[in-house]
Protein backbone atom coordinates (compact mmCIF):
# COMPACT_ATOMS: atom_id res chain seq x y z
CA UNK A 1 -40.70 31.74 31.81
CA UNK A 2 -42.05 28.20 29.98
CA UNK A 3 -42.62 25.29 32.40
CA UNK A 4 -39.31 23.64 32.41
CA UNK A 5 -37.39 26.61 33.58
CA UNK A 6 -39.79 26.77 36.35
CA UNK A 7 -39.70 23.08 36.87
CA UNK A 8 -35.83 22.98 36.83
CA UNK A 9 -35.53 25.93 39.62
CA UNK A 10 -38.28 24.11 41.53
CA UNK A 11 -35.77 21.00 41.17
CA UNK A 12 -32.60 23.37 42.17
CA UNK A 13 -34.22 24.60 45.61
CA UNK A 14 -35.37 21.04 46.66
CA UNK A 15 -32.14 19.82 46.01
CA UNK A 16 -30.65 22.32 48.70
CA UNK A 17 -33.11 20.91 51.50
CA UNK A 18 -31.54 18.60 54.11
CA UNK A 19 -32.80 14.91 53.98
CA UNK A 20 -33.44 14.86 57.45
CA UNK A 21 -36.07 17.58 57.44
CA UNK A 22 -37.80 16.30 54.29
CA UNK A 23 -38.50 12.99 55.88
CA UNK A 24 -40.34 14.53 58.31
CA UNK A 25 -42.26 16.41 55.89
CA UNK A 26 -43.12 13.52 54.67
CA UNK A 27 -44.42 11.66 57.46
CA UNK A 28 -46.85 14.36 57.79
CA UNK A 29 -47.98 14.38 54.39
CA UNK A 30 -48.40 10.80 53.94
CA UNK A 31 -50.86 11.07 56.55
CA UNK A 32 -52.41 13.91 54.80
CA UNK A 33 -52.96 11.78 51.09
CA UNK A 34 -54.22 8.58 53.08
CA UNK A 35 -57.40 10.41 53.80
CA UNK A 36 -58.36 11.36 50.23
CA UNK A 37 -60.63 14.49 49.67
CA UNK A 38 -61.52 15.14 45.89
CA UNK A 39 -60.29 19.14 46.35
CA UNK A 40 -57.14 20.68 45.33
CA UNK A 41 -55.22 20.74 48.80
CA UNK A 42 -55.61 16.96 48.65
CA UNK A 43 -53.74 17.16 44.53
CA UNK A 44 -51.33 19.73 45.75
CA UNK A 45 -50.23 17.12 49.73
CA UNK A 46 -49.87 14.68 47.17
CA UNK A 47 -47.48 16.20 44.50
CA UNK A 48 -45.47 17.57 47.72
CA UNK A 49 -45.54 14.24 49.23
CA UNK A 50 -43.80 12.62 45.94
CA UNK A 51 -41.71 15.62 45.51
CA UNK A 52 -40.08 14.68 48.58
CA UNK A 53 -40.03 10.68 48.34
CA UNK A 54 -37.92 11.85 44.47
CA UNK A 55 -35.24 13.40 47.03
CA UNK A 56 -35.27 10.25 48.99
CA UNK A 57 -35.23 7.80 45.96
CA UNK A 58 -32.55 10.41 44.18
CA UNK A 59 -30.30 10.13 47.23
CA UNK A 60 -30.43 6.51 47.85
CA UNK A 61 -29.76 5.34 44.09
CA UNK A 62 -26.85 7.86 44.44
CA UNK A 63 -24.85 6.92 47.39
CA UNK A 64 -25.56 3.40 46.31
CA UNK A 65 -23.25 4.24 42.98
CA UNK A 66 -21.14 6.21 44.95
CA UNK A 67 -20.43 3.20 47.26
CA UNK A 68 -20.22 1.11 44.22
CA UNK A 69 -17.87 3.04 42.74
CA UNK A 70 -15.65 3.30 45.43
CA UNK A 71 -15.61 -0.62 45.64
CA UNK A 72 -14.62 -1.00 42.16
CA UNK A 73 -11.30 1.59 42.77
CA UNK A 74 -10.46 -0.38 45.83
CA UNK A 75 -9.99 -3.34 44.22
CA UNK A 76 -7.90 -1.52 41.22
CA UNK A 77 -4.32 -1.89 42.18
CA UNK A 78 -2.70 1.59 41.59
CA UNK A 79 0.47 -0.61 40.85
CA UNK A 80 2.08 -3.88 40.67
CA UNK A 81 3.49 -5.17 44.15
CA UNK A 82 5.38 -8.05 41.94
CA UNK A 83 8.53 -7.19 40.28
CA UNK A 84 10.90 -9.11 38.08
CA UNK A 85 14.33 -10.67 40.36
CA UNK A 86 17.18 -11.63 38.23
């Protein structure tokens, strides 16, 4: 299995995690990457800690389109309320 594959399943399984529970992941692992430590935990907090802040950024640029795009419909008259009298 090359890197992407294993990259694009690590993206798949985030994706199922509630955004709820990740903030609070990442509460704790802010606090973890303030104190830096030149070891490996320290690399690995930190890649978890933006891992997580993705799924925050991910979800906010998408319900902002989403409410965007539901603006833009709303405004589309599905038809004409003026007719022709004679």
């Amino acid at each position: 299995m090359g890197i992407e594959e294993v990259l694009l399943g690590l993206a798949d399984r985030v994706l199922d995690f509630d955004e709820a529970s990740l903030a609070q992941l990442q509460e704790k692992y802010l606090k973890k990457v303030s104190e830096f430590a030149p070891v490996r935990e320290w690399e690995r907090d930190m890649i978890l800690y933006f891992l997580i802040n993705s799924v925050r950024v991910k979800n906010k640029i998408f319900n902002e389109n989403v409410k965007g795009h539901v603006r833009s419909e709303q405004h589309k008259p599905s038809r004409s309320l003026l007719r022709i009298v004679k």
